[in-house]
Every structure is written in structure tokens, then in C-alpha cells.
Protein backbone atom coordinates (compact mmCIF):
# COMPACT_ATOMS: atom_id res chain seq x y z
CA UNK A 1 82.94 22.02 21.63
CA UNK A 2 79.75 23.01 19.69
CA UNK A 3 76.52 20.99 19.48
CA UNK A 4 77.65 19.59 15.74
CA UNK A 5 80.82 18.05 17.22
CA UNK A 6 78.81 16.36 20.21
CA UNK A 7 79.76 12.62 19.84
CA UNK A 8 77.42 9.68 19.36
CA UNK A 9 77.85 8.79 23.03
CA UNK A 10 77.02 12.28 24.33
CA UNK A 11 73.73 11.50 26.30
CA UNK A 12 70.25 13.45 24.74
CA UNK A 13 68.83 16.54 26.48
CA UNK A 14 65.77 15.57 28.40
CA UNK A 15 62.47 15.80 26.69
CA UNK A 16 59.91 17.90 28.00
CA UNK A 17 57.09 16.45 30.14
CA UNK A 18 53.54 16.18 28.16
CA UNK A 19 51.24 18.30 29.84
CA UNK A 20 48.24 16.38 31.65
CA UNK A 21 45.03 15.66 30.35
CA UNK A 22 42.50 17.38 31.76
CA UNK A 23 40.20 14.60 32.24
CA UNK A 24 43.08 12.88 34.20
CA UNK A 25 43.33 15.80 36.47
CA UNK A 26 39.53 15.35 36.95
CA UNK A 27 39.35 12.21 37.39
CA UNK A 28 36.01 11.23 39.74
CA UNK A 29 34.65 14.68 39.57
CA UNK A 30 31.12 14.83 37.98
CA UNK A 31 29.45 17.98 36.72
CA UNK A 32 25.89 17.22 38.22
CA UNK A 33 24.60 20.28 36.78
CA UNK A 34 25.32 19.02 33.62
CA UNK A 35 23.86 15.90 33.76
CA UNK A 36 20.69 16.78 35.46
CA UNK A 37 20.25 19.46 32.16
CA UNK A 38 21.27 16.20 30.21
CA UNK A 39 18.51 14.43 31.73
CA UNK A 40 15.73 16.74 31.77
CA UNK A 41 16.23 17.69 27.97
CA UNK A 42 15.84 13.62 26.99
CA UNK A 43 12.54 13.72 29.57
CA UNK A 44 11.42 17.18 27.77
CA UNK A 45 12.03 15.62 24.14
CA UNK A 46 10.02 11.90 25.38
CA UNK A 47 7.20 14.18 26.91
CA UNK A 48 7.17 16.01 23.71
CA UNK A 49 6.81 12.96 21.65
CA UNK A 50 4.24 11.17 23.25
CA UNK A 51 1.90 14.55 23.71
CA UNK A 52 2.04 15.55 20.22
CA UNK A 53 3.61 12.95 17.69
CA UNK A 54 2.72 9.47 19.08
CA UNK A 55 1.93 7.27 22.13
CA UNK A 56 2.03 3.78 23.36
CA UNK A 57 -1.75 2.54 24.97
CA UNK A 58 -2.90 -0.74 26.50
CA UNK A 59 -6.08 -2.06 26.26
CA UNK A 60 -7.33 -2.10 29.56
CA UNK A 61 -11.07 -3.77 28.72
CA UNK A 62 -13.03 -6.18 26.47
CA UNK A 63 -15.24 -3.05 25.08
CA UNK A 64 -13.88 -3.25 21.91
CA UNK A 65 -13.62 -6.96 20.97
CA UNK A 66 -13.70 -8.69 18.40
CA UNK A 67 -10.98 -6.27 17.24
CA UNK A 68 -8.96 -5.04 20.27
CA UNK A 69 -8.73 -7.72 23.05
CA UNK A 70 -7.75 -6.65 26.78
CA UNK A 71 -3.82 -7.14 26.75
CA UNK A 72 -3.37 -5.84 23.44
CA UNK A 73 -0.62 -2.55 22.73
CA UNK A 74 -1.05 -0.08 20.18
CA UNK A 75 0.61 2.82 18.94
CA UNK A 76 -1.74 6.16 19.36
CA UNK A 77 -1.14 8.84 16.49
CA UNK A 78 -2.05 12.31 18.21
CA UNK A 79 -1.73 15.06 15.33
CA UNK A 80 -4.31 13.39 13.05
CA UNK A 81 -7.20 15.49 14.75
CA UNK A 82 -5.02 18.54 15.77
CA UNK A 83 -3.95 19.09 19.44
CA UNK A 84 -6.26 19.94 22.52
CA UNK A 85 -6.25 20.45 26.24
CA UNK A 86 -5.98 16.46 26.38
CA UNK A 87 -2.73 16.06 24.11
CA UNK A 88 -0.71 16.65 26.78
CA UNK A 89 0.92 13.30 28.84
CA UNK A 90 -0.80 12.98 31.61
CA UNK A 91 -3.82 15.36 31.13
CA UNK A 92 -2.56 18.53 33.13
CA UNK A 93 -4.56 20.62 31.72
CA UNK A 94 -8.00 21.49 32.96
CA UNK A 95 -11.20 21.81 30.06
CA UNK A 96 -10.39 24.24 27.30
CA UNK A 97 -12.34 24.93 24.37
CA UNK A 98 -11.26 24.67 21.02
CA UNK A 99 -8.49 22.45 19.13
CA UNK A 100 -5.46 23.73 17.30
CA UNK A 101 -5.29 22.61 13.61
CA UNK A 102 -8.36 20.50 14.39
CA UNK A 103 -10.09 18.18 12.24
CA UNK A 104 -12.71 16.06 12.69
CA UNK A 105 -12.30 12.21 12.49
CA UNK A 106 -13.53 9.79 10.40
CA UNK A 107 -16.46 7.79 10.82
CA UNK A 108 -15.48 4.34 11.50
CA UNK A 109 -12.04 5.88 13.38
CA UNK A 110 -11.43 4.17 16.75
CA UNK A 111 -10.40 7.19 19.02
CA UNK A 112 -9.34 7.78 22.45
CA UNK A 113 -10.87 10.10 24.11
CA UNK A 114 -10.99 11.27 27.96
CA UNK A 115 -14.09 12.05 29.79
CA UNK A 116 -14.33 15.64 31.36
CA UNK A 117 -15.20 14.03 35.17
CA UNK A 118 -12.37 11.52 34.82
CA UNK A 119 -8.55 11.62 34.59
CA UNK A 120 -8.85 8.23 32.52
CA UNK A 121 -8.49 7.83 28.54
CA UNK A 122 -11.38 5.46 26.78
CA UNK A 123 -10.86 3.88 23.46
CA UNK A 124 -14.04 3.65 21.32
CA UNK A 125 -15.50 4.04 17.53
CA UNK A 126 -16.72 7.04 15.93
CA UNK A 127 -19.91 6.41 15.02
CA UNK A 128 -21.53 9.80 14.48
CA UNK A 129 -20.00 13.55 13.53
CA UNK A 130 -21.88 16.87 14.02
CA UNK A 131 -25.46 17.10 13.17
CA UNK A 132 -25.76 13.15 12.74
CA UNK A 133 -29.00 12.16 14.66
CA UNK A 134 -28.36 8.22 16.30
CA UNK A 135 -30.64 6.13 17.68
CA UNK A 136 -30.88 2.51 18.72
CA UNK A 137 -33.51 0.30 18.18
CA UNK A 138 -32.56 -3.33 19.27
CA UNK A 139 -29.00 -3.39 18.67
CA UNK A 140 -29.09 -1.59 15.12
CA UNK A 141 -27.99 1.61 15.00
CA UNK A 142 -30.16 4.49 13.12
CA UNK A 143 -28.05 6.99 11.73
CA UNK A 144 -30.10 9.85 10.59
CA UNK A 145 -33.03 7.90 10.09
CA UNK A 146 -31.23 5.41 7.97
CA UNK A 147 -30.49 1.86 9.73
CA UNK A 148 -27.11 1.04 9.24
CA UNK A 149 -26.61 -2.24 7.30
CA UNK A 150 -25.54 -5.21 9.79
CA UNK A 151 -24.99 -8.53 7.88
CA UNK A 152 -24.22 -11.56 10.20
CA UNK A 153 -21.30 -13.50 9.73
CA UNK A 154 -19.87 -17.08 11.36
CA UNK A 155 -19.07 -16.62 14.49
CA UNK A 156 -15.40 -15.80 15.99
CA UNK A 157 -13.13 -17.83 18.85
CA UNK A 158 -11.16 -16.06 20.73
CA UNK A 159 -8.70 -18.55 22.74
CA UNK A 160 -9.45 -18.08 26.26
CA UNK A 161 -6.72 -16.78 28.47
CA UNK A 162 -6.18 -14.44 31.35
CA UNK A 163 -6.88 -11.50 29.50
CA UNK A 164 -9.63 -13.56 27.55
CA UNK A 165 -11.66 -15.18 30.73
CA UNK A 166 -14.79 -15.65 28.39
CA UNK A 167 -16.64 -14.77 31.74
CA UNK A 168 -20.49 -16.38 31.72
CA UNK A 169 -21.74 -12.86 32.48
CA UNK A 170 -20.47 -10.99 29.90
CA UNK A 171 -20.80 -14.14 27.25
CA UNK A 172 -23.15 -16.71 28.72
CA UNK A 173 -22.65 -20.45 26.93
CA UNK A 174 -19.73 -19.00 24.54
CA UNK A 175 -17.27 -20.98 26.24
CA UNK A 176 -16.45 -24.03 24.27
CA UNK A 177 -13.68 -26.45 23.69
CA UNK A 178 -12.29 -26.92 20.15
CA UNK A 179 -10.99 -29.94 18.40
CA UNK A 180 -7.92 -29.53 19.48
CA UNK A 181 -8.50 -29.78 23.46
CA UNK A 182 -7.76 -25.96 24.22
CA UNK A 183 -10.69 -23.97 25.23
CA UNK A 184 -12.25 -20.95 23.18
CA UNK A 185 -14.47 -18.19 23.40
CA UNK A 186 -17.02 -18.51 20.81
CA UNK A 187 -18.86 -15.34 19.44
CA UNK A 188 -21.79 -14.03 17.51
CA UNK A 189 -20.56 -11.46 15.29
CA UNK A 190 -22.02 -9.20 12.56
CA UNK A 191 -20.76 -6.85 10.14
CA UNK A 192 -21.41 -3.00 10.10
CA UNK A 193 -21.03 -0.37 7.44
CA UNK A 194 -21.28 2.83 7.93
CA UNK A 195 -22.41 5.63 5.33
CA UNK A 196 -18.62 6.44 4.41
CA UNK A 197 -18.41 2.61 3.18
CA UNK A 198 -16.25 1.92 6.44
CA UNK A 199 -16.58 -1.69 7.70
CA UNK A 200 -15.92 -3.35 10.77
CA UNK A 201 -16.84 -6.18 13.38
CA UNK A 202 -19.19 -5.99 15.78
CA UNK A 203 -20.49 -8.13 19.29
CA UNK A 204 -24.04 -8.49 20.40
CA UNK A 205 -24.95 -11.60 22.74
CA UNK A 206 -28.56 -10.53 22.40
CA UNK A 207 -30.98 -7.85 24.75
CA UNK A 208 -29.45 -5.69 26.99
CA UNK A 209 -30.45 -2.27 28.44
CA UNK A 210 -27.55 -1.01 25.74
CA UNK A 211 -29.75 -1.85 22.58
CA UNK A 212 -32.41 1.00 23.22
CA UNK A 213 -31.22 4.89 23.02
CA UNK A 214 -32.08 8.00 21.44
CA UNK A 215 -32.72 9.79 19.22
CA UNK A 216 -30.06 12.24 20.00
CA UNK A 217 -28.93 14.72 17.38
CA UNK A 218 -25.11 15.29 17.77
CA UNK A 219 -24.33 18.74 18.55
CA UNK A 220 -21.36 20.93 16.66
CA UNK A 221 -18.34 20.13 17.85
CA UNK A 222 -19.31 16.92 18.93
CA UNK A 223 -19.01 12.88 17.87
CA UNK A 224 -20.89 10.04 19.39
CA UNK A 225 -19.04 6.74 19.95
CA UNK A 226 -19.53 3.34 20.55
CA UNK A 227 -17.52 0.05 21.73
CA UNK A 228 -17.37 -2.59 19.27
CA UNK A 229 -18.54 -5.08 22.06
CA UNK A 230 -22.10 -3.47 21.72
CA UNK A 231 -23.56 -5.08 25.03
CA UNK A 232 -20.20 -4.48 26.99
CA UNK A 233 -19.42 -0.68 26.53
CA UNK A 234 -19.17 2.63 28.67
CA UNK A 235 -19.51 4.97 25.65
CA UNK A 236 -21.93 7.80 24.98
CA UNK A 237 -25.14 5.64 25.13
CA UNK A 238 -23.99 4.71 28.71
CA UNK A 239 -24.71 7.66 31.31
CA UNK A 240 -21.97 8.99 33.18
CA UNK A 241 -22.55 7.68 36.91
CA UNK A 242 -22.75 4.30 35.09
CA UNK A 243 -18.82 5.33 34.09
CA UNK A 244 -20.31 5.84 30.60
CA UNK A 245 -19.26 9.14 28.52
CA UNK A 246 -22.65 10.38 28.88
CA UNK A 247 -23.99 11.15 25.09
CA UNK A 248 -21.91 12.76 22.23
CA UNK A 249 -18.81 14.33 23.49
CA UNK A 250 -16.65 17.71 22.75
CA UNK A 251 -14.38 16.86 19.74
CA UNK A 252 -11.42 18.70 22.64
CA UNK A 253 -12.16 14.97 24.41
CA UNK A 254 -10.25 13.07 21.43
CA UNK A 255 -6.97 12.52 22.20
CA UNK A 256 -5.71 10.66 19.09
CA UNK A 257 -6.30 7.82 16.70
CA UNK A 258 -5.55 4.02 17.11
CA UNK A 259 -2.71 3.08 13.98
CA UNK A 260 -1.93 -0.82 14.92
CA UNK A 261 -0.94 -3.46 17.36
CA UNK A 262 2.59 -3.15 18.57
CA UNK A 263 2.06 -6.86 20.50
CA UNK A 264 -0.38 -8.40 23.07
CA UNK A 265 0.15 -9.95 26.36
CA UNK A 266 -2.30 -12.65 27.42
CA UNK A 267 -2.26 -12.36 30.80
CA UNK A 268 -0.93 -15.58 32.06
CA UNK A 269 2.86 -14.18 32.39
CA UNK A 270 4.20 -14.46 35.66
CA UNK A 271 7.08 -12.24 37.34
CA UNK A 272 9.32 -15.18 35.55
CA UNK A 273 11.05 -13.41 32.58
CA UNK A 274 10.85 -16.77 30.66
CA UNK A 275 7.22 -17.07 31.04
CA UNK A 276 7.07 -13.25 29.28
CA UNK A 277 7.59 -14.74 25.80
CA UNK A 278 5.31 -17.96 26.18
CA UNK A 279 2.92 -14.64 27.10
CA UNK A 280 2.58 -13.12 23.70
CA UNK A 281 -0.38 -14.19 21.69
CA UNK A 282 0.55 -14.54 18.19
CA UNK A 283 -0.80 -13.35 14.75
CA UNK A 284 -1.70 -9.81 16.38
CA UNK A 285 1.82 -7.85 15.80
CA UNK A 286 1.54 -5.52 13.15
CA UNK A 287 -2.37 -5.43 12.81
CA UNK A 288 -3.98 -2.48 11.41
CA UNK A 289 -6.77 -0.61 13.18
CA UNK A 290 -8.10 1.47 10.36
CA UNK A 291 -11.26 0.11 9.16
CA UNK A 292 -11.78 -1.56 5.77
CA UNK A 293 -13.64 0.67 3.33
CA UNK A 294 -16.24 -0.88 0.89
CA UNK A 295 -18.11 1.09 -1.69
CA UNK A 296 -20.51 2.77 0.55
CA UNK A 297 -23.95 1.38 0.19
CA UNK A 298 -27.04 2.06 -1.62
């Protein structure tokens, strides 16, 4: 009989078995080699990132109230000002001289910037560039023999928190209580403008041994910064055993520019993940930290 006459009834030749997947066969086996490559090319790429694009920073101090408050989280641009020994994560890299693509930043720019006897990044203003002589005489800054225009506005509340004590011996008699029961930190502030027209907010409770320096001519190479919080900054009017940056210091020190707030944490969050959202102060999401500009004055 041939194989066109087989009947109806005639049972089918057996089908060959599929051959088995290979991940079958391997099931439980893990190629660790793989995965640790995996692994170190995402922590290669995340390194990369934050050292040359962009990092995250918290504000660790009140030195630059009224416009950063301790708590606060910000996004860190580093290519504006070219790369250094201090782009890096981490620092690594001892003191080199020299920046690639540098620039130099804007007055008015708040920077961070790491002192050469520390492994610790500062955030400050720039207040002076290369060449600039600064002095202060009571509080006002001199800026090439020019004081720099400082109009007084109403003061500022802050709403006191665990990041915002209001301690009496930073701001003696600023603590007060507002109409509606909750309890404020109440602050002199006046308004600086620099030479470029940039504007911004600055705090001065009155005398301190901050309010007298100079006249120091800023060498090439070289900015001089200051915290906002005038009476209650380690920048480069504050010598260096005093944790201070010590007078103007190497533009290789500036490790990027502040963009904006990402969000701020008031301090008063407890290891409860519910109390983390009650822990956000609100309105400061989003904010800017480039300084207004105003046409420069006359």
C-alpha cells in the first residue's frame, strides 16, 4: 500500500520533539561576570554625570540665607566654568593648575567651590573676578573703590523649623510670633547690586568682626566670594583656621554653578515615612538661583 492509499484511520507519524530552549536548559545559572560589567558600566555612566554634566547638593548651613535655607536641594551645573581637578565626584584628585575649557563666572553667580586644606565643598557668591580690589567698610562692600549700592528693604520671616532654629546667637530678638500663632524668624534685609546690574538679598544683624576687611586686590585666576548671610559666613574674608576660605581663591576651586531648588526638607521629619511629606516646606520647588539683573547703575 503506498502513503496516498493510507486510510483515514491509519494513525499519524510522530512529530518531532522541539528542541529546548536554551534558557530552560539554564535555568538558575547566572553569568556574574556579566552582571558585575552590567553594574559597573551604570556606576561609570552616574559617576560620569555627576562629575561633568550635573549634581545634586544640600545645603548644609544658614550662610547663604535669605536665599538658600539649610535643608534646601539644588541641582549643581558643572560645565558652565569648564572642568578642574575638583569636577570629579568625590574630589580624588590632588591640586592641579589650570581648567579645561574654563571660563570665569559671573559676578553675582553663587558657586561651589572646595577649599585646598579641606575635602568639603562651600557654596557662596561671586563677588569679585581678577584684578577687582574689595574691601569692607561696615558691612558695605567697596568694589574697586566704588561702594556697592545697598538699598534696605522690609524685612523677611522665615518660619522657624528644625532647619530654621532662628538661634539668639546668630539672630538675637528675630524670633517672633505672627498673627497666625506659628513662630517666625524675622530679618533685616537689604538689597545689593553689583556693577554687572546683578541683584540679590542680603543679611546683616548689625557689627561683627565680618564687616571690616581689606583692601585686597584679587589676583589672576582668582574670585573672591561671600555668603549672603554677611555676619554668618566662612568665605574669603574669613581666615582659614577660622574654617574660612582664606581670601580670593584659585578659579580650579569652583566646582560648578547653583541652577534651582529641586525641594527642601525642614528638618522636623522623623524616620516615619509619613512624616517625610508633612517635611517639605512649600513654595521653594522650582526656584531659580540666578540672580535678577537690573540695568546696572550709574
Amino acid at each position: 500500500m503506498t502513503a496516498t492509499d493510507m486510510s483515514e484511520n491509519d494513525p499519524l507519524p510522530a512529530e518531532e520533539p522541539a528542541p529546548p530552549v536554551q534558557a530552560r536548559a539554564d535555568k538558575g545559572a547566572i553569568d556574574w561576570w556579566h552582571e558585575v560589567k552590567s553594574i559597573a558600566l551604570l556606576i561609570l555612566a552616574v559617576l560620569a554625570f555627576h562629575s561633568f554634566v550635573a549634581k545634586p547638593f544640600y545645603i548644609p548651613s544658614e550662610s547663604m540665607m535669605p536665599v538658600l535655607l539649610k535643608g534646601d536641594r539644588l541641582v549643581v551645573s558643572k560645565f558652565p566654568y569648564g572642568w578642574s581637578y575638583v569636577s570629579p565626584s568625590f574630589h580624588p584628585l590632588p591640586f592641579l593648575k589650570g581648567r579645561i575649557f574654563g571660563h570665569l563666572p559671573d559676578r553675582g553667580d553663587i558657586v561651589i567651590v572646595s577649599p585646598h586644606n579641606r575635602r568639603e565643598d562651600y557654596i557662596k557668591r561671586v563677588i569679585g573676578l581678577p584684578g577687582d580690589i574689595i574691601e569692607v567698610r561696615g558691612g558695605q562692600v567697596v568694589l574697586n573703590g566704588v561702594a556697592v549700592p545697598q538699598k534696605a528693604l522690609r524685612p523677611v520671616r522665615i518660619p522657624v523649623d528644625g532647619n530654621a532654629p532662628c538661634s539668639p546667637t546668630q539672630f538675637p530678638g528675630a524670633r517672633v510670633t505672627g498673627a497666625d500663632g506659628e513662630d517666625y524668624c524675622q530679618l533685616p534685609v537689604r538689597q545689593e547690586i553689583l556693577p554687572n546690574g546683578k541683584r540679590y538679598l542680603t543679611i546683616d544683624m548689625g557689627p561683627s568682626a565680618l564687616d571690616w576687611y581689606g583692601p585686597v586686590r584679587v589676583p589672576p585666576h582668582h574670585v573672591f566670594l561671600m555668603g549672603d548671610n554677611r555676619d554668618n559666613s566662612a568665605d574669603s574674608r574669613a581666615p582659614l583656621e577660622e574654617n574660612g576660605l582664606g581670601g580670593p581663591v584659585p578659579w580650579e576651586a569652583i566646582g560648578g554653578r547653583a541652577e534651582f531648588i529641586t525641594f527642601s526638607l525642614d528638618g522636623d521629619s522623623t524616620w516615619n515615612p509619613l512624616s517625610w511629606i508633612h517635611g517639605l516646606r512649600g513654595g521653594r520647588a522650582g526656584n531659580s538661583l540666578r540672580p535678577e539683573s537690573v540695568p546696572p547703575p550709574k
